[in-house]
N, C-alpha and C. Protein backbone atom coordinates (compact mmCIF):
# COMPACT_ATOMS: atom_id res chain seq x y z
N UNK A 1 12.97 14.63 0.23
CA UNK A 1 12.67 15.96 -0.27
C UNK A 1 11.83 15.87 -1.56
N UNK A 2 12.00 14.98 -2.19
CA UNK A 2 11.31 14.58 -3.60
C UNK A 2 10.02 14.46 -3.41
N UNK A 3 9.61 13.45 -2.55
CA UNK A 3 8.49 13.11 -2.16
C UNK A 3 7.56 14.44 -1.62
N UNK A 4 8.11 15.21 -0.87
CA UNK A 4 7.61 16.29 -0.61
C UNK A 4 7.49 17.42 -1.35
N UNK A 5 8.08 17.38 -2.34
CA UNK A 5 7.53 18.08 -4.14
C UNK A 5 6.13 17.10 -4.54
N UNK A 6 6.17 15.91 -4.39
CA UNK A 6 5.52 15.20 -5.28
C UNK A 6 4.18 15.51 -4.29
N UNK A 7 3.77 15.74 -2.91
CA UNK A 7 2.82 15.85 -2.44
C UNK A 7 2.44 17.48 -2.70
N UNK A 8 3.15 18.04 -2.86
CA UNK A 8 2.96 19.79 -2.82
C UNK A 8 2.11 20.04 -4.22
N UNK A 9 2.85 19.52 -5.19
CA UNK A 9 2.75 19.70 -6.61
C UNK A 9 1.18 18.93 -6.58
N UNK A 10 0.48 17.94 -6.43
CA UNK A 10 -0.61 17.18 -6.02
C UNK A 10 -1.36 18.06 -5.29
N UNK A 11 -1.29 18.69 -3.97
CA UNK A 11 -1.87 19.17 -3.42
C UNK A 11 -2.26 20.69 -4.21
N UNK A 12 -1.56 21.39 -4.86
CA UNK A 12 -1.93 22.59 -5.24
C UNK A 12 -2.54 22.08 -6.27
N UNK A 13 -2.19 21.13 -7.28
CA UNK A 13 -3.38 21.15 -8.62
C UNK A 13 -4.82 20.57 -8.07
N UNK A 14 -5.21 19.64 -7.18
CA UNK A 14 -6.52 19.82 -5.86
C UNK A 14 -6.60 20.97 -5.91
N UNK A 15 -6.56 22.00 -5.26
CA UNK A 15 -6.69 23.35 -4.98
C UNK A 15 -7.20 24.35 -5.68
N UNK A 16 -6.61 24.15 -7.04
CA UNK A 16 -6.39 25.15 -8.14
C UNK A 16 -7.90 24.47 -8.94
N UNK A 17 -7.59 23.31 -9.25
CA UNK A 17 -8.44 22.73 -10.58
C UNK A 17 -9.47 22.13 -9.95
N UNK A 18 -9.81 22.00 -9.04
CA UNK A 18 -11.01 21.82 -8.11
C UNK A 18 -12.31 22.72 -8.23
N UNK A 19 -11.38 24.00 -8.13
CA UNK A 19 -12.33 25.28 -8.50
C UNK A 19 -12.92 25.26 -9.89
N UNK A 20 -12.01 25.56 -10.86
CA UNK A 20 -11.88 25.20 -12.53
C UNK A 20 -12.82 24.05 -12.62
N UNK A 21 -12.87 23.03 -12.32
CA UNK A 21 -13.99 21.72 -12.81
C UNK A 21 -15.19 21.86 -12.70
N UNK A 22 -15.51 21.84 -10.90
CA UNK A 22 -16.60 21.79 -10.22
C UNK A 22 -17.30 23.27 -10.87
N UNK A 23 -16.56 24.60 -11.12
CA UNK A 23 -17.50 25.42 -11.73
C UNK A 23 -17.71 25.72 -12.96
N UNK A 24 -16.93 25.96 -13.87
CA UNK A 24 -16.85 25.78 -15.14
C UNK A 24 -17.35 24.68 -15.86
N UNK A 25 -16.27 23.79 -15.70
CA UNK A 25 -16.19 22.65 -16.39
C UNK A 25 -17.96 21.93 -16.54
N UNK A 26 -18.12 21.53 -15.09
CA UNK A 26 -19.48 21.06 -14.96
C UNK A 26 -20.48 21.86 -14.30
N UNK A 27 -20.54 23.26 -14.22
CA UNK A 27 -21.71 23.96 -13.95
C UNK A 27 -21.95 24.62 -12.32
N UNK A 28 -20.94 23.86 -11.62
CA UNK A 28 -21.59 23.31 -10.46
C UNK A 28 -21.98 24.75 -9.43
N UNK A 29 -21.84 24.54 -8.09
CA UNK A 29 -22.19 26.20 -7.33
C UNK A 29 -20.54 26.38 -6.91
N UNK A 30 -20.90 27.21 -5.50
CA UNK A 30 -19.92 26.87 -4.56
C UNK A 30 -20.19 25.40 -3.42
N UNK A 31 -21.18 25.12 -3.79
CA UNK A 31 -21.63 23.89 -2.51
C UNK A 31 -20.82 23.51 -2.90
N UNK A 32 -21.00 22.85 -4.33
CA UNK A 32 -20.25 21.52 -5.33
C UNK A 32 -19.07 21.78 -5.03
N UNK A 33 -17.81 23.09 -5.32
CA UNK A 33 -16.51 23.02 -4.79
C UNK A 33 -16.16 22.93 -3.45
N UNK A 34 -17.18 22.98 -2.52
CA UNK A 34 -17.24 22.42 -1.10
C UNK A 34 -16.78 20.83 -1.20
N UNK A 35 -18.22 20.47 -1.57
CA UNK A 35 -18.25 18.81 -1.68
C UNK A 35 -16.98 17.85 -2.29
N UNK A 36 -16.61 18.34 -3.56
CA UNK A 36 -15.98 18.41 -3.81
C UNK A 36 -14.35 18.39 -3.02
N UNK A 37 -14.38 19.28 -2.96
CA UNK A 37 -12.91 19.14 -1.49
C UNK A 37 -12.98 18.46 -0.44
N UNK A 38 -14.48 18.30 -0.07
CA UNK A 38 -14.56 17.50 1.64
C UNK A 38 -14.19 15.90 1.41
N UNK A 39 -14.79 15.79 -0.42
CA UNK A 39 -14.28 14.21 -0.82
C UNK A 39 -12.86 14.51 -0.83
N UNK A 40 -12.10 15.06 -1.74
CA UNK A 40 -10.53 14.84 -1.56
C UNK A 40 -9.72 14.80 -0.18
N UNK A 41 -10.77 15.56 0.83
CA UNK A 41 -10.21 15.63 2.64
C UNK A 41 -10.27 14.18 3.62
N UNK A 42 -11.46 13.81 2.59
CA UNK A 42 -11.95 12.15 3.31
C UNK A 42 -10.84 11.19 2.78
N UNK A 43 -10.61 11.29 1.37
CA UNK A 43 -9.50 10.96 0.75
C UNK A 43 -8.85 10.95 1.82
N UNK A 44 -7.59 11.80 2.10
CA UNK A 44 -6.78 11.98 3.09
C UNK A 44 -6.76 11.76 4.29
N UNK A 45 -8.04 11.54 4.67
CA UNK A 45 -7.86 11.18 5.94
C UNK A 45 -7.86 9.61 6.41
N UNK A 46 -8.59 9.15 5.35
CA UNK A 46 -8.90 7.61 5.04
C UNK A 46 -7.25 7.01 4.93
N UNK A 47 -6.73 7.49 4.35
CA UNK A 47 -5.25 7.10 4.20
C UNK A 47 -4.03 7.32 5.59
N UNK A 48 -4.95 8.18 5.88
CA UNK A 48 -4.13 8.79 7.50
C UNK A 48 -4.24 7.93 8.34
N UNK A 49 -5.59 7.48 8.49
CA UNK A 49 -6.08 6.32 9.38
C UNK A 49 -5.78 5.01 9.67
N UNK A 50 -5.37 5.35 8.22
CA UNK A 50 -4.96 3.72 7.51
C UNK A 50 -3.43 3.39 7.42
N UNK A 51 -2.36 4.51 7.42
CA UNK A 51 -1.11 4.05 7.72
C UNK A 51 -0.80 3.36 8.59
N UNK A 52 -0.84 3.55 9.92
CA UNK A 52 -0.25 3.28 11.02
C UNK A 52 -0.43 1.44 11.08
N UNK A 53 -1.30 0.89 10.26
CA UNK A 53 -1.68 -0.23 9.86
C UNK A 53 -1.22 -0.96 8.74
N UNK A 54 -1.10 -0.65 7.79
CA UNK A 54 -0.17 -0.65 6.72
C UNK A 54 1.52 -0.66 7.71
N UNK A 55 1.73 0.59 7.64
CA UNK A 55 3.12 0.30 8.41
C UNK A 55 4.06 -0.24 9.18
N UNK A 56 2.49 -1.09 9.52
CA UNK A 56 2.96 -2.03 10.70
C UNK A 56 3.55 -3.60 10.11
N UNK A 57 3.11 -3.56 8.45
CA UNK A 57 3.40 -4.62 7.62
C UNK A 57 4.44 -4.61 6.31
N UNK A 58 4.81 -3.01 6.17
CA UNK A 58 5.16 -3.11 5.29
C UNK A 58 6.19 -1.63 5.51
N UNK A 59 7.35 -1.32 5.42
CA UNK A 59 8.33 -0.31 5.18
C UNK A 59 7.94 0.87 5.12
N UNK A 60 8.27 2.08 5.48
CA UNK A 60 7.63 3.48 5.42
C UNK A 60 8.40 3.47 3.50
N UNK A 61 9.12 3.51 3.64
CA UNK A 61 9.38 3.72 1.84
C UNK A 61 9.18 3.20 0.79
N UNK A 62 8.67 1.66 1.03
CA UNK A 62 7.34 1.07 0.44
C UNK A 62 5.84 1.98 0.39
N UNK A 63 5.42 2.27 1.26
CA UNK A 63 3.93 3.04 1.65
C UNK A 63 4.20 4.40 0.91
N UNK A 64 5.36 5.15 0.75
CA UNK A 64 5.34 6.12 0.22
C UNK A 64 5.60 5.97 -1.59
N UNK A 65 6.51 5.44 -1.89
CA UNK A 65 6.63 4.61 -3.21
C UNK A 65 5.17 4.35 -3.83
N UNK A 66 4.72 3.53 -3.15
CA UNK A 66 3.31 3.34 -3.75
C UNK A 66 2.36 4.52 -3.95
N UNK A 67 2.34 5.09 -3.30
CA UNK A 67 1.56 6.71 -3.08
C UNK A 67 2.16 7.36 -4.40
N UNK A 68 3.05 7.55 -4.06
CA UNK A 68 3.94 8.00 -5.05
C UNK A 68 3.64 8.09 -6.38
N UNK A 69 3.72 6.73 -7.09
CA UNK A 69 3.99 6.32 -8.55
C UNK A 69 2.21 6.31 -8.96
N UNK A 70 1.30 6.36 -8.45
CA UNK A 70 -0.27 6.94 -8.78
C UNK A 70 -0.15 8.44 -8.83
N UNK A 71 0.12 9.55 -8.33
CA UNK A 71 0.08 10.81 -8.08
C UNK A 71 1.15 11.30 -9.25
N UNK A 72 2.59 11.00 -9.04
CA UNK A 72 3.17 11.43 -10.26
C UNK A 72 2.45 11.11 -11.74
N UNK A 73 1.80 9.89 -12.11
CA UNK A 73 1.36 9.76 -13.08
C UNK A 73 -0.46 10.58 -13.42
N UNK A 74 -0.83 10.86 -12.24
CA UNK A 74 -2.04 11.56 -12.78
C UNK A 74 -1.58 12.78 -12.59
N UNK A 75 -0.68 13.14 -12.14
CA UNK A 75 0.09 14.74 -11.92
C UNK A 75 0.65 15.13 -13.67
N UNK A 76 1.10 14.17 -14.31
CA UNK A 76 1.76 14.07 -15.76
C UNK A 76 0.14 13.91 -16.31
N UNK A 77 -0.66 13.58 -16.54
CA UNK A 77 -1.13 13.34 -17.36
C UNK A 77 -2.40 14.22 -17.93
């Protein structure tokens, strides 16, 4: 259940501050908050692709642990 805070909480500040950066912050259009998201989607999918491979070597609560302890710390910071 934790873990599934820790992806929610991650996924909405993507969402939220995506908008906030790409236009404000650095100028950008709406393309840029396009582009922008399609990289964080490739993100995700690259990792999607890539479990079933990983998992095959290493513990599902290892693979999530690791995920994990990167996201909580740029989520804090």
């Amino acid at each position: 259940m934790a873990l599934n805070l820790v992806v929610a909480a991650a996924t909405a500040l993507v969402l939220v501050n995506t908008v906030v950066y790409a236009r404000e912050l650095f100028g950008g259009s709406n393309a840029d908050v396009a582009l922008a998201l399609a990289c964080f989607g490739a993100g995700s999918m690259v990792i999607a692709l890539a479990a079933p491979r990983i998992l095959d070597r290493a513990p599902d609560r290892t693979l999530m642990g690791t995920g994990e302890a990167p996201v909580i710390t740029a989520t804090m910071a």
